[in-house]
Protein backbone atom coordinates (compact mmCIF):
# COMPACT_ATOMS: atom_id res chain seq x y z
CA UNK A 1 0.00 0.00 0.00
CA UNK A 2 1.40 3.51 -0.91
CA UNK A 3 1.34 6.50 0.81
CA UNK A 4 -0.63 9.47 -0.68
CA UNK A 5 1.54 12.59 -0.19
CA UNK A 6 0.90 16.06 -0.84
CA UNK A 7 2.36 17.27 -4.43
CA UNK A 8 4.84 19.48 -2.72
CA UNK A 9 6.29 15.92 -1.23
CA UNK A 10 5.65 13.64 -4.09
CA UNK A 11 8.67 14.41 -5.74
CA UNK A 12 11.15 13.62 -2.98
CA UNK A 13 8.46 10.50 -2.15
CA UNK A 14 10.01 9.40 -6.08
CA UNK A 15 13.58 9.78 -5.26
CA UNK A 16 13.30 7.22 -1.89
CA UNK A 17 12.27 4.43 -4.43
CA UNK A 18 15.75 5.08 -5.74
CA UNK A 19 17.29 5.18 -2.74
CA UNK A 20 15.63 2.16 -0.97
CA UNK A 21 16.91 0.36 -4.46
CA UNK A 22 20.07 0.98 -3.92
CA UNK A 23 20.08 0.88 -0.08
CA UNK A 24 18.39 -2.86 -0.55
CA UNK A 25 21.22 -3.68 -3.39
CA UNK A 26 24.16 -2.77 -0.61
CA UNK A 27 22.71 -4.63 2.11
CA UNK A 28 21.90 -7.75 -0.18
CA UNK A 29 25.57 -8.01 -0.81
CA UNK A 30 26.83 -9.63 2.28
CA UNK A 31 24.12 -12.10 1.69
CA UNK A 32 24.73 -12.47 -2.23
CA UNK A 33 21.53 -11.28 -2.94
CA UNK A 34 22.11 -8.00 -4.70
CA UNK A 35 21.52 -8.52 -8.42
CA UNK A 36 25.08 -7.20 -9.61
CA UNK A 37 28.58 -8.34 -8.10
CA UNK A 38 30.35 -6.28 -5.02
CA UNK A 39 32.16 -3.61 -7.22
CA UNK A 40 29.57 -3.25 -9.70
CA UNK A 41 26.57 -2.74 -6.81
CA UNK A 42 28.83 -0.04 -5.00
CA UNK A 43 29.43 1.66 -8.62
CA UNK A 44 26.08 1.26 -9.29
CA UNK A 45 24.79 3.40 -5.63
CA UNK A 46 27.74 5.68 -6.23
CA UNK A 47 26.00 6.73 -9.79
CA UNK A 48 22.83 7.31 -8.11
CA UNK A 49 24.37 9.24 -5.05
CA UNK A 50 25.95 11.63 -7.73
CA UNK A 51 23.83 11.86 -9.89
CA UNK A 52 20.11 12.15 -8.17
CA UNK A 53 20.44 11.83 -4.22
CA UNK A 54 23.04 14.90 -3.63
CA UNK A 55 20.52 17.17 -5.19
CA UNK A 56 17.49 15.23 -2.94
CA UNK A 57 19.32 16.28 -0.15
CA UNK A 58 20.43 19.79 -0.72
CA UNK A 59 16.50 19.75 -1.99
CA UNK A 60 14.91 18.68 1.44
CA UNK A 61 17.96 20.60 3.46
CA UNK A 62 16.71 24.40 1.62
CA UNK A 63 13.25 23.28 1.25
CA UNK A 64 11.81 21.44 4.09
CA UNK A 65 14.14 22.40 6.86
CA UNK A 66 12.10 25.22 8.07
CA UNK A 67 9.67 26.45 10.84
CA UNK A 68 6.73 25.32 11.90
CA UNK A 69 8.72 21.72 11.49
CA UNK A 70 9.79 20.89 14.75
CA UNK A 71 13.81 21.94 15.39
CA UNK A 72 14.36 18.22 16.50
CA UNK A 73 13.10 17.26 13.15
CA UNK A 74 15.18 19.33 11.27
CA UNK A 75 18.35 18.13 13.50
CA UNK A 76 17.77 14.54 12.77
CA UNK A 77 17.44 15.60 8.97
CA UNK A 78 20.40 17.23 8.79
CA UNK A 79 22.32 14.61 10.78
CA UNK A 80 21.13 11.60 8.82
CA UNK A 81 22.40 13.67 5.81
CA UNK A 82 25.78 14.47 7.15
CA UNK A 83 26.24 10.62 8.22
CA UNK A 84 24.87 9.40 5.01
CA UNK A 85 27.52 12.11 3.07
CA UNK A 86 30.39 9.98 5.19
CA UNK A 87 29.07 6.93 4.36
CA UNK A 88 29.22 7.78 1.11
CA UNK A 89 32.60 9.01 0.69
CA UNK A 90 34.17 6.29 2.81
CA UNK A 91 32.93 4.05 -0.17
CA UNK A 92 34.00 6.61 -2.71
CA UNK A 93 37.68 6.19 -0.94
CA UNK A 94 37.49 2.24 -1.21
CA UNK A 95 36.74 2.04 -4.94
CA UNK A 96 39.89 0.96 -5.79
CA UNK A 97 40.24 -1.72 -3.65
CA UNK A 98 40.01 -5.36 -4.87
CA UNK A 99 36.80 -6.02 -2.96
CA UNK A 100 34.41 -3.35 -1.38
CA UNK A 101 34.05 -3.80 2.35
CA UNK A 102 30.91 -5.72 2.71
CA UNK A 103 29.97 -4.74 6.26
CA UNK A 104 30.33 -0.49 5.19
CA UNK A 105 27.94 -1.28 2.31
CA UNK A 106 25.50 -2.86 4.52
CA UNK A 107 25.79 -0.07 7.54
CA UNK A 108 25.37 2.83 4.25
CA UNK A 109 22.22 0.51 3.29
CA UNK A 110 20.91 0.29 6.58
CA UNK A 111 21.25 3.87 7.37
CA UNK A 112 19.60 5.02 3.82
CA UNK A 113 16.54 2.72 4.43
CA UNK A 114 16.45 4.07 7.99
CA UNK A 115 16.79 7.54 7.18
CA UNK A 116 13.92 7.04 4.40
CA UNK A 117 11.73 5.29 6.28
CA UNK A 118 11.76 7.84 8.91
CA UNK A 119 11.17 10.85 6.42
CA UNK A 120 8.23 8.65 4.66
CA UNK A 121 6.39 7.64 7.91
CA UNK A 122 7.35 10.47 10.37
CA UNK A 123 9.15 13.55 8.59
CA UNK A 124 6.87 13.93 6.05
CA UNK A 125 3.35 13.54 7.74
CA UNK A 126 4.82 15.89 10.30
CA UNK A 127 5.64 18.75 7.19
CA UNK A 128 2.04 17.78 5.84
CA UNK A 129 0.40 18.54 9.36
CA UNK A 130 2.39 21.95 10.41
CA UNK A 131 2.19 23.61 6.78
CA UNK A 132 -1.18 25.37 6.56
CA UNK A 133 -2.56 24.77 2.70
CA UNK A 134 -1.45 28.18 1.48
CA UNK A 135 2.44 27.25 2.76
CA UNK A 136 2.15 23.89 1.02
CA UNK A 137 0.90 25.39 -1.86
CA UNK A 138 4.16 28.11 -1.72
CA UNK A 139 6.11 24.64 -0.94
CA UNK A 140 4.50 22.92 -3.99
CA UNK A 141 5.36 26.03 -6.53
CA UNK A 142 9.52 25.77 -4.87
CA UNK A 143 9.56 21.83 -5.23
CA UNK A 144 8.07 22.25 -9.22
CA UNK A 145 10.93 25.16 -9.59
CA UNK A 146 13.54 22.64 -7.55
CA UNK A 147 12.53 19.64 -9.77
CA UNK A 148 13.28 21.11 -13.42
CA UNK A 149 16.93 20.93 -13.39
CA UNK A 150 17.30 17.75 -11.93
CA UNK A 151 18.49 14.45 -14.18
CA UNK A 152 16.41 11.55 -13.03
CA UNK A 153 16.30 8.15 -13.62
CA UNK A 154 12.84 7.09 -12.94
């Protein structure tokens, strides 16, 4: 069952199918589920972190980090991000190596599921019940401006 969001939400609401992808891909490698070999997997969520989930970020950072959302919300947003970001580069450092470290890709996974599935089922209702209609509407026109540079790839 989905979750119906608010327009001004929908578009980051895209970008966490992408994420829990490639979240689910890093943690299925210790297990030798993930559909691509070690190297190829990491590649694979390094392309996507470039590419689409950099801008998601700076996108929910300037747009949803902002009064009436509660201050502890918009800590645990920003802190998610900045431990994702090391995450990220700590796999970014171990390209070269022969074989990525299986247990970093499945603690990045883990944390970018967990940091989705708190802004699907608490962040997000919380923005949706704080913003009167007129500031989502304001929100929705930003997101729509935020969303037409950005390369997707769903």
């Amino acid at each position: 069952m989905s979750i119906k969001r608010h327009p001004a939400l929908q578009p980051f609401s895209r970008d966490h199918v992408v994420g829990l992808y490639h979240a689910h891909q890093l943690m299925w490698l210790s297990g030798g589920r993930a559909r691509c070999d070690a190297q190829t997997t990491v590649r694979n969520f390094l392309h996507a972190w470039d590419s689409e989930l950099i801008s998601h970020f700076a996108g929910e950072e300037e747009l949803l980090a902002m009064p009436p959302v509660k201050e502890a919300s918009i800590n645990k947003l920003f802190a998610d991000h900045n431990e994702l970001r090391t995450l990220c580069l700590k796999l970014l450092n171990a390209l070269d190596l022969p074989e990525p470290d299986l247990e970093l890709c499945k603690q990045t996974g883990q944390k970018l599921e967990q940091h989705i599935r708190w802004e699907e089922h608490e962040f997000f209702p919380e923005i949706e019940q704080a913003l009167s209609e007129t500031q989502l509407a304001e929100l929705s026109a930003k997101t729509q401006e935020f969303e037409k540079p950005r390369r997707r790839s769903v």
